[in-house]
N, C-alpha and C. Protein backbone atom coordinates (compact mmCIF):
# COMPACT_ATOMS: atom_id res chain seq x y z
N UNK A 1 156.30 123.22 91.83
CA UNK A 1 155.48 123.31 90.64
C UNK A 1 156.37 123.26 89.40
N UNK A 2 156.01 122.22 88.35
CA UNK A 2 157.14 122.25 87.55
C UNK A 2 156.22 122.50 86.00
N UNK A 3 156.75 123.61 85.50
CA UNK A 3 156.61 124.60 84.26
C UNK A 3 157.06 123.91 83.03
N UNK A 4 155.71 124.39 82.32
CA UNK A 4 155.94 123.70 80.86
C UNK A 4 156.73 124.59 80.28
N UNK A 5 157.24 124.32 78.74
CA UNK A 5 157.89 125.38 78.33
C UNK A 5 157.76 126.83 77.62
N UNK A 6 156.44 126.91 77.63
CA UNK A 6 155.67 127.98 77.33
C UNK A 6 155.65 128.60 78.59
N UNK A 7 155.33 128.24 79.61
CA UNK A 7 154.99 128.05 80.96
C UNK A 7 156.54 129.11 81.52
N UNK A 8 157.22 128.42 81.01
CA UNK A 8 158.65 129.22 81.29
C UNK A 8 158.95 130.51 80.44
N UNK A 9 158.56 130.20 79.62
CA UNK A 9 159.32 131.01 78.43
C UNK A 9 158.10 132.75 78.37
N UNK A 10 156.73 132.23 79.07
CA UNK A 10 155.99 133.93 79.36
C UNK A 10 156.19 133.92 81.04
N UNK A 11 156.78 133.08 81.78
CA UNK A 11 157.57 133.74 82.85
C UNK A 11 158.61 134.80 83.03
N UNK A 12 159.34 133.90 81.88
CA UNK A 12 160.86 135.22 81.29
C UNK A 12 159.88 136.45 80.69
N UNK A 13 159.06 136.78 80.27
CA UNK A 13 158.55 137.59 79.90
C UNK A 13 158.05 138.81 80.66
N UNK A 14 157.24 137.94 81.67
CA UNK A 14 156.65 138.52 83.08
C UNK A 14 158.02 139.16 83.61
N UNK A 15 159.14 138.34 83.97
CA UNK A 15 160.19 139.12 84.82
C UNK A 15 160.91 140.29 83.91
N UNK A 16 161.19 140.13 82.58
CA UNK A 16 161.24 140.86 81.55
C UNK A 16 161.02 142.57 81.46
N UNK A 17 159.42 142.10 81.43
CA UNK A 17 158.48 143.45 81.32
C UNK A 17 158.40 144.12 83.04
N UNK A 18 158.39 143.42 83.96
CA UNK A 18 157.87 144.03 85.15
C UNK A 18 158.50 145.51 84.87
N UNK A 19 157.70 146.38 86.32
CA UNK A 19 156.22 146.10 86.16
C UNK A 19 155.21 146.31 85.00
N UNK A 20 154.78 145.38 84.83
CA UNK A 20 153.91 145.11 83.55
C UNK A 20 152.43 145.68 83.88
N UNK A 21 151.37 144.91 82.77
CA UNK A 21 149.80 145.41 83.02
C UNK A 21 149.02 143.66 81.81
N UNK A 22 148.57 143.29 82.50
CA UNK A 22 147.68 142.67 81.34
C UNK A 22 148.14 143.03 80.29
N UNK A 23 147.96 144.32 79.35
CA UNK A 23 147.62 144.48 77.77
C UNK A 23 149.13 144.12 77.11
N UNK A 24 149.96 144.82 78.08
CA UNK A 24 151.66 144.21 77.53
C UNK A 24 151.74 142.73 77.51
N UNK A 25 151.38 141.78 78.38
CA UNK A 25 151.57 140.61 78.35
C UNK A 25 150.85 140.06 77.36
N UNK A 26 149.58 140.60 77.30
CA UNK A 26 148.82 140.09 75.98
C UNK A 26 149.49 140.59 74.95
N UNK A 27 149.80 141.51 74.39
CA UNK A 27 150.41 141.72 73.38
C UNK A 27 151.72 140.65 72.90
N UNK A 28 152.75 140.98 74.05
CA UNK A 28 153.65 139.75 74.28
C UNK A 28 153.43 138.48 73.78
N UNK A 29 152.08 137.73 73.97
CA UNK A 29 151.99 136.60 74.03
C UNK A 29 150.82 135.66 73.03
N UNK A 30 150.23 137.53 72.31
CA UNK A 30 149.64 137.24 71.19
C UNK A 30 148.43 136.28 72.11
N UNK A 31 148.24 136.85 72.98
CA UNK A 31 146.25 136.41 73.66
C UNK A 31 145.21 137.53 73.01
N UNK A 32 144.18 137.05 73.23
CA UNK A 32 142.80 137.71 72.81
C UNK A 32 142.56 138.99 73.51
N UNK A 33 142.98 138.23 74.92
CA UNK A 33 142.34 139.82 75.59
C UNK A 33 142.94 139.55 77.13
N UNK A 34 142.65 140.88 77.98
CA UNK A 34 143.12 140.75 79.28
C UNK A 34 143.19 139.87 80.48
N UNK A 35 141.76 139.49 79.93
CA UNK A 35 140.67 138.38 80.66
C UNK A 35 141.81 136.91 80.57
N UNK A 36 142.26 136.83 79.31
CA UNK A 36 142.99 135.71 79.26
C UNK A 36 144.49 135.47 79.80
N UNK A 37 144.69 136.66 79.99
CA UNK A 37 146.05 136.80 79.95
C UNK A 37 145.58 136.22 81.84
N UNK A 38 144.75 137.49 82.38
CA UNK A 38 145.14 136.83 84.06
C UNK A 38 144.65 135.21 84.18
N UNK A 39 143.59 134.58 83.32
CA UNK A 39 143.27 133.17 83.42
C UNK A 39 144.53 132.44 83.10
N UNK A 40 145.37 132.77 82.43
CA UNK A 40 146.90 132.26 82.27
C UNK A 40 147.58 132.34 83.77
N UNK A 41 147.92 133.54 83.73
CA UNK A 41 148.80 133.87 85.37
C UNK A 41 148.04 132.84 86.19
N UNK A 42 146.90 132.95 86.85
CA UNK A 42 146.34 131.99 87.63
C UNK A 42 146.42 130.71 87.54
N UNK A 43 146.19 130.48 86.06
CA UNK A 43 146.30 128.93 86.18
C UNK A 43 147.86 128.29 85.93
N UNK A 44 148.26 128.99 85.41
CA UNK A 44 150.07 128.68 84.97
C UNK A 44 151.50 129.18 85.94
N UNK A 45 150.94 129.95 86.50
CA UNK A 45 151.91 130.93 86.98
C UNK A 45 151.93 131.69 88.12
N UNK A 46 150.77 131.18 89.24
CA UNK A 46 149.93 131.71 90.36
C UNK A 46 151.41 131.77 91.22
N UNK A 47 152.04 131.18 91.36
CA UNK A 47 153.20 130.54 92.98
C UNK A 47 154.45 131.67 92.10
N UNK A 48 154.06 132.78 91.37
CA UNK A 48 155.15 133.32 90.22
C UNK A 48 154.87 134.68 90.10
N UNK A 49 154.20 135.10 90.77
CA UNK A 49 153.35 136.64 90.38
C UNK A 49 152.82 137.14 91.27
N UNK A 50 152.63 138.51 91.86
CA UNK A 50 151.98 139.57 92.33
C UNK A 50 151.37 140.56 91.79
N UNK A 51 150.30 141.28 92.50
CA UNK A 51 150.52 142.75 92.01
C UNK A 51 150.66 143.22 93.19
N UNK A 52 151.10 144.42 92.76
CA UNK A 52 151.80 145.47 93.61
C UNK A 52 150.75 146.51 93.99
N UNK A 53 150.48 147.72 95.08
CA UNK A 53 149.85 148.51 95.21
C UNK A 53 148.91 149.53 94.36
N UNK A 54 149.84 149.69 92.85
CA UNK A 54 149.26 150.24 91.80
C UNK A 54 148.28 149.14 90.62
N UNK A 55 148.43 147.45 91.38
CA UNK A 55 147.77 146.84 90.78
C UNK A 55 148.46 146.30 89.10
N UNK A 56 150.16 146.49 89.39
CA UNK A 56 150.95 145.92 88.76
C UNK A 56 151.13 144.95 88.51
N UNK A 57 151.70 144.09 87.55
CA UNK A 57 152.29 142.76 87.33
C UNK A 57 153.66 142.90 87.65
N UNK A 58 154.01 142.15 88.84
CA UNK A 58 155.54 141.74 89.39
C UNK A 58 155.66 140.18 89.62
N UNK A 59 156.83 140.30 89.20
CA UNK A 59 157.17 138.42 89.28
C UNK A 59 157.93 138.73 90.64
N UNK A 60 158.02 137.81 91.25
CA UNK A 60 158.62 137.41 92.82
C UNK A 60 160.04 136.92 92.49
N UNK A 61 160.56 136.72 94.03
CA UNK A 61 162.23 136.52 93.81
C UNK A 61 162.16 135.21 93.19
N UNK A 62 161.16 134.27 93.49
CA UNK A 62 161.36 132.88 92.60
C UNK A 62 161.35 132.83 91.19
N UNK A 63 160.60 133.65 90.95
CA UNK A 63 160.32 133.31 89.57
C UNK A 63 161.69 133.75 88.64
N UNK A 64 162.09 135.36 89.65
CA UNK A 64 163.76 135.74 88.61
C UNK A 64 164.74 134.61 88.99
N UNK A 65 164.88 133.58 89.95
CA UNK A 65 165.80 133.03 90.01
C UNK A 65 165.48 131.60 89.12
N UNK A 66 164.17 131.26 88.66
CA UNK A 66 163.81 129.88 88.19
C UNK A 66 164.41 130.33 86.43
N UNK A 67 163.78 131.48 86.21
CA UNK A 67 164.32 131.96 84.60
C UNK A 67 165.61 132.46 84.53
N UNK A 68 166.41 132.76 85.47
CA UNK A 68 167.42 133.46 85.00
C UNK A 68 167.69 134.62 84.28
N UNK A 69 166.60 135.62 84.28
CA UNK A 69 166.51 136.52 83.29
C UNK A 69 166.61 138.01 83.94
N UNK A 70 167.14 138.96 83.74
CA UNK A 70 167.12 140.19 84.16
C UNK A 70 165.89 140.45 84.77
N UNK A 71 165.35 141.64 85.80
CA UNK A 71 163.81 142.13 85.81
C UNK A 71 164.40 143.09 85.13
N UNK A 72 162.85 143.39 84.67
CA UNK A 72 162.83 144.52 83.73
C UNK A 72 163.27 145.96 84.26
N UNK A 73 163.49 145.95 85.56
CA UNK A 73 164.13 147.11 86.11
C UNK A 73 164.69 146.32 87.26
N UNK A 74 166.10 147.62 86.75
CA UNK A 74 167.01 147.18 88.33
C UNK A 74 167.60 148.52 89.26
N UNK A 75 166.70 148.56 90.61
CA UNK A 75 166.46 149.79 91.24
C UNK A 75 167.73 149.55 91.80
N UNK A 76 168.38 151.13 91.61
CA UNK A 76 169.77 151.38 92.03
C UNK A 76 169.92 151.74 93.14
N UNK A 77 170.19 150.60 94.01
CA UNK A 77 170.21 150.43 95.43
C UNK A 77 169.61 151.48 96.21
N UNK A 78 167.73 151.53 95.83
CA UNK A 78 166.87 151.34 96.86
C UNK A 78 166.55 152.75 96.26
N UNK A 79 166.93 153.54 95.95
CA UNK A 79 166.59 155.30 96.00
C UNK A 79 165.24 155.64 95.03
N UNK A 80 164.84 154.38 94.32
CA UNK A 80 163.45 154.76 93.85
C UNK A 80 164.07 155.06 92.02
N UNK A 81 164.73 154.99 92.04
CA UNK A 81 165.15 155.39 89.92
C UNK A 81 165.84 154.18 89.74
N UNK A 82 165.56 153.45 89.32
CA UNK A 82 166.36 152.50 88.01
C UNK A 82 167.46 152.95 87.61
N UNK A 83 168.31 151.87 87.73
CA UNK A 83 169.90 152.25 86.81
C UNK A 83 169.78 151.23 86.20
N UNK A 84 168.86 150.55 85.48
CA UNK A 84 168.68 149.78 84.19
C UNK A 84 167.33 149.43 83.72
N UNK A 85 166.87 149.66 82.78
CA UNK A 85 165.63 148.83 82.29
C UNK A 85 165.16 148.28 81.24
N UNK A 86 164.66 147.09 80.98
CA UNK A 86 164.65 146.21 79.70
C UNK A 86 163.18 146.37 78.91
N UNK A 87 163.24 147.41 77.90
CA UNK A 87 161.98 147.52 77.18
C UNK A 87 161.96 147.15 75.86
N UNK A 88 160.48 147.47 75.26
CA UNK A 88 160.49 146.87 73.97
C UNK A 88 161.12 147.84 73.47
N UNK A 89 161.36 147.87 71.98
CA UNK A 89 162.03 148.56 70.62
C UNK A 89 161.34 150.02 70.94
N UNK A 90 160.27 150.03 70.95
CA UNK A 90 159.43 151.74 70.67
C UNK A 90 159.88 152.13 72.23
N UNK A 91 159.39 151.46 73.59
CA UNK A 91 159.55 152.20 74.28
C UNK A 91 161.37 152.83 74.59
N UNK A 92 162.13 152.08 74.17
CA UNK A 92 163.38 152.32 73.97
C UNK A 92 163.81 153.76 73.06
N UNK A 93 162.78 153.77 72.18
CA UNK A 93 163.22 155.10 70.82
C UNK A 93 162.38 156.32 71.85
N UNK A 94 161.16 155.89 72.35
CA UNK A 94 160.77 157.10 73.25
C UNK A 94 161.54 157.84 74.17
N UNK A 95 162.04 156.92 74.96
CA UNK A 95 163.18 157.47 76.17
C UNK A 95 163.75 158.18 75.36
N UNK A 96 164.68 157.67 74.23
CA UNK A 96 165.72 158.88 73.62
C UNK A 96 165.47 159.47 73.04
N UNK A 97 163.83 160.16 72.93
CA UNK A 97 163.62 161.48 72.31
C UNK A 97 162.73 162.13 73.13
N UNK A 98 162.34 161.91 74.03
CA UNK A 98 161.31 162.33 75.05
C UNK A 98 162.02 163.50 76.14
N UNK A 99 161.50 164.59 76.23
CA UNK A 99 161.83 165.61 76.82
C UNK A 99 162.68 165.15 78.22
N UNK A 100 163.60 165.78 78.24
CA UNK A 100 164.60 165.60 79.40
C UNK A 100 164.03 166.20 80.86
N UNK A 101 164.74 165.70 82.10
CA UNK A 101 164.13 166.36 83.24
C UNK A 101 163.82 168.01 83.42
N UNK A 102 164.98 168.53 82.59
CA UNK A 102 164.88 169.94 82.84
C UNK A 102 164.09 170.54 82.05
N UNK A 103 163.40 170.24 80.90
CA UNK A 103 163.48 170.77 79.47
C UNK A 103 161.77 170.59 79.63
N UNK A 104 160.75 171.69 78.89
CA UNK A 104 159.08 171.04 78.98
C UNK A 104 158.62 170.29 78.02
N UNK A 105 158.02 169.73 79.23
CA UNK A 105 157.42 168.15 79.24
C UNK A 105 156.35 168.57 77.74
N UNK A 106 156.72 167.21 77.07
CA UNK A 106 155.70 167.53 75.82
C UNK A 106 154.71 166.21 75.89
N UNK A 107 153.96 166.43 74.59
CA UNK A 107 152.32 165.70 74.41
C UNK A 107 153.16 164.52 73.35
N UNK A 108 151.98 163.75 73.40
CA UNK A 108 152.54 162.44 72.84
C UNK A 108 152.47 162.82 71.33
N UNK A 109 151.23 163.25 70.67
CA UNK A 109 151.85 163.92 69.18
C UNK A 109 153.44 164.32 69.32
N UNK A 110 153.97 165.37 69.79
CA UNK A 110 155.55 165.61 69.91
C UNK A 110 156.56 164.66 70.14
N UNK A 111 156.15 163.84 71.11
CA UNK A 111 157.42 162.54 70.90
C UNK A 111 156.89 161.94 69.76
N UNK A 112 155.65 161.25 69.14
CA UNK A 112 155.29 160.94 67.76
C UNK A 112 155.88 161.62 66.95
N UNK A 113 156.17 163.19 66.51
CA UNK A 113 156.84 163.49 65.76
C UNK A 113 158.21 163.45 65.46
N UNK A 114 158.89 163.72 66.90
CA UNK A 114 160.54 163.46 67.20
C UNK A 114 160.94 161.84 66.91
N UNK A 115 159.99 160.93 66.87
CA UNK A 115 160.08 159.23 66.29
C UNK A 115 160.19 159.70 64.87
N UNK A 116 158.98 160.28 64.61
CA UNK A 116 159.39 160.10 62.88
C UNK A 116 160.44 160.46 62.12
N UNK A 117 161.00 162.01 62.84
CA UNK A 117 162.26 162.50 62.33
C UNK A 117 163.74 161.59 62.69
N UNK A 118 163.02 161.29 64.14
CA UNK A 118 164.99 160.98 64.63
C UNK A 118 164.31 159.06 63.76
N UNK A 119 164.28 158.32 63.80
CA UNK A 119 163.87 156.92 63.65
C UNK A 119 163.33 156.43 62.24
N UNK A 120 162.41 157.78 61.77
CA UNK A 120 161.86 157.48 60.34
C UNK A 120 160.59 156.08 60.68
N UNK A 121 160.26 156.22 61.49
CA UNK A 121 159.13 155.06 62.02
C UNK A 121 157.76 155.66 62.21
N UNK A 122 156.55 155.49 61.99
CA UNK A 122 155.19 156.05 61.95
C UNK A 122 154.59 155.17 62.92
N UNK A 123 154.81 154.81 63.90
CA UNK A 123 153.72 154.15 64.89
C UNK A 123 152.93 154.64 64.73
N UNK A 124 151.33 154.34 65.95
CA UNK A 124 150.42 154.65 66.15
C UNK A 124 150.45 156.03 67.01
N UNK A 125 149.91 156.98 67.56
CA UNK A 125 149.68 157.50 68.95
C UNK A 125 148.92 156.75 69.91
N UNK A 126 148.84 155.82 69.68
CA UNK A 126 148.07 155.22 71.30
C UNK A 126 149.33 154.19 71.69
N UNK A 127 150.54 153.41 70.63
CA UNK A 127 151.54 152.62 70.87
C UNK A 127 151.95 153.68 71.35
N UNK A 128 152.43 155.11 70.75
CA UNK A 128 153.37 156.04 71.51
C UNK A 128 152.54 156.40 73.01
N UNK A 129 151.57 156.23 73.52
CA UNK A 129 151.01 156.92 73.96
C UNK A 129 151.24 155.52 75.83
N UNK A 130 151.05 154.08 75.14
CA UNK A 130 151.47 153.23 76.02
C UNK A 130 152.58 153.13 76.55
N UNK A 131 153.36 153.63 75.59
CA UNK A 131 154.73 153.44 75.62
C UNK A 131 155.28 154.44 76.85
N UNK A 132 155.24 155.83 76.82
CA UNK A 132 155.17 157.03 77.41
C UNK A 132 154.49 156.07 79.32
N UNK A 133 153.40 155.72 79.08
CA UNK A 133 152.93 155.10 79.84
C UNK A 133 153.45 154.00 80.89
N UNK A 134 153.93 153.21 80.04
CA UNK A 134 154.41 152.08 80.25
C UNK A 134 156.29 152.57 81.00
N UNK A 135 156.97 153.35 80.23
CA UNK A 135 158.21 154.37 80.90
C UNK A 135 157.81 154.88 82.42
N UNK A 136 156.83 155.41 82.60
CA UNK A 136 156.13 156.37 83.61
C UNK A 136 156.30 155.19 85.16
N UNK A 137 155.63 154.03 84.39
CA UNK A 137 155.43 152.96 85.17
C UNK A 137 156.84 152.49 86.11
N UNK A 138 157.60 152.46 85.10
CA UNK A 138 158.77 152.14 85.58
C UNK A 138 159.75 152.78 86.16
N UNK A 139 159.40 154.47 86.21
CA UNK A 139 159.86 155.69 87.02
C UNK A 139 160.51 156.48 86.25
N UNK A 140 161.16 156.18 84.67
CA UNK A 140 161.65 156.78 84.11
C UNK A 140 161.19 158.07 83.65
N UNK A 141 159.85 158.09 83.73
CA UNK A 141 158.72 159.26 82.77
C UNK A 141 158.34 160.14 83.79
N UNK A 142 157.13 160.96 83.51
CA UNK A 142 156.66 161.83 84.68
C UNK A 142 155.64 162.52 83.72
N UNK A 143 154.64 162.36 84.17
CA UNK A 143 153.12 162.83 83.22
C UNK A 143 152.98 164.20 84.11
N UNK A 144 152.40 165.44 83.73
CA UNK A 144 152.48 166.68 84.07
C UNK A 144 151.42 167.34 83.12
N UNK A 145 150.46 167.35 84.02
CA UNK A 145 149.17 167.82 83.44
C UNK A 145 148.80 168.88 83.01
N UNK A 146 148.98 169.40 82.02
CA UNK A 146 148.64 170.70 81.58
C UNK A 146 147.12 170.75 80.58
N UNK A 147 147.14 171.25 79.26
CA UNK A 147 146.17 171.30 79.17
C UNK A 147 145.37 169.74 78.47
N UNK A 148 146.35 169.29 78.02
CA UNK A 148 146.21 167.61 77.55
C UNK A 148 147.70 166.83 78.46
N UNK A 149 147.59 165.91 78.87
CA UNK A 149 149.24 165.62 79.45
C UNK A 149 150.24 165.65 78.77
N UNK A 150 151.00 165.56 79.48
CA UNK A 150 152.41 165.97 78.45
C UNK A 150 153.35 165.06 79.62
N UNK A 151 154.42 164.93 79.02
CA UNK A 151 155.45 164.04 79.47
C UNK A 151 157.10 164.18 79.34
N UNK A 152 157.65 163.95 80.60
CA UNK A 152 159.27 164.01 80.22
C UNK A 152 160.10 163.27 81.33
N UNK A 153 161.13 162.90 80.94
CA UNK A 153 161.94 161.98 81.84
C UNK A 153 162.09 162.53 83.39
N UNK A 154 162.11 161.51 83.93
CA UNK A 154 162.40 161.99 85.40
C UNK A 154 164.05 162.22 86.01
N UNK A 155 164.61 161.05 84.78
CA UNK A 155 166.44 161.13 85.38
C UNK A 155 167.10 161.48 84.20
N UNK A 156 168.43 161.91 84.31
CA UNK A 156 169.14 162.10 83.20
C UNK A 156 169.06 160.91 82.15
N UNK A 157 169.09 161.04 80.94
CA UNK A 157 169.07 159.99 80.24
C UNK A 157 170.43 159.06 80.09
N UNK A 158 171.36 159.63 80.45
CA UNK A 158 172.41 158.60 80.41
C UNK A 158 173.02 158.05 81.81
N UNK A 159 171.63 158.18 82.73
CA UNK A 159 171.73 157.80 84.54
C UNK A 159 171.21 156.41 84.47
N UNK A 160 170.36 155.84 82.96
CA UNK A 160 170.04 154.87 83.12
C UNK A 160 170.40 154.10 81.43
N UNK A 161 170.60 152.57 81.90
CA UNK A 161 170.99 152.05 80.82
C UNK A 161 169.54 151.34 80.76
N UNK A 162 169.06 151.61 78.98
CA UNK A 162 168.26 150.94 78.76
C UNK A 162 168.47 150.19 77.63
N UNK A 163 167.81 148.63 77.65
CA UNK A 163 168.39 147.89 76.67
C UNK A 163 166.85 147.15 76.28
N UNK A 164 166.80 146.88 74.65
CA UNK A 164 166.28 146.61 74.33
C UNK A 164 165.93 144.73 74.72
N UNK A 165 164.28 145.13 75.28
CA UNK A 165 164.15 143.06 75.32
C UNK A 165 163.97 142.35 73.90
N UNK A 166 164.11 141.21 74.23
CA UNK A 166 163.78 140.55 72.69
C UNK A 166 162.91 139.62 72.72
């Protein structure tokens, strides 16, 4: 199957973000809505993509070897934690202010506030709130239900290198 260059270029994206969700890729790719984003995968990108048990977006070994591009996580030989992962700008400022493994797990207002002080940046709470989300996904986070959820890293923060995608 031979890929246009758009075709390629939200492949690198897909391997990028994994594991992803619809709304990231749409966002990514500046689509309307979810609906479009999987009518894309299917029709562009079907022989290039899975989901996974949680109903993830994962690109397959072909697709990282056709782009050449990092996956968005690289599981440190097999034990279930990432020793690298490639996120956007916000989810990157979250990790480094987001409650540590040992330390209690806080609410997304609180990492919203620790952004504004450490970063000087006013996102949304629902971007902070994906974001937190979107970390979780990738094993770094750990949601801990109290009386609203609250959230904090699962590994030391300097057990994993995270680098901003572009």
């Amino acid at each position: 199957m031979t890929l246009s260059e758009e075709a390629r270029e939200r492949l690198a994206d897909l391997v990028e973000l994994q594991p992803t969700k619809n709304s990231e890729l749409q966002e990514r790719w500046g689509l309307e809505s979810g609906s479009e984003v999987h009518q894309y995968l299917e029709s562009e990108l079907k022989d290039y993509y899975y989901r996974d048990d949680n109903s993830l977006i994962r690109a397959n070994k072909d697709a990282a070897e056709l782009v050449d591009v990092e996956p968005g996580v690289v599981d440190d030989e097999g034990e279930g934690t990432p020793a690298a992962i490639r996120v956007p700008e916000l989810q990157q400022q979250v990790f480094s202010v987001v409650a540590g493994p040992d330390e209690d797990s806080e609410s997304v207002v609180s990492v919203l506030q620790k952004l504004r002080a450490e970063y000087d940046i006013d996102p949304e709470a629902g971007d902070v709130r994906s974001a937190l989300q979107s970390l979780r996904r990738k094993g770094v986070v750990e949601v801990v239900y109290r009386t609203v959820p609250t959230f904090r890293l699962t590994v030391e923060r300097d057990s994993v290198e995270v680098s901003v995608a572009e």
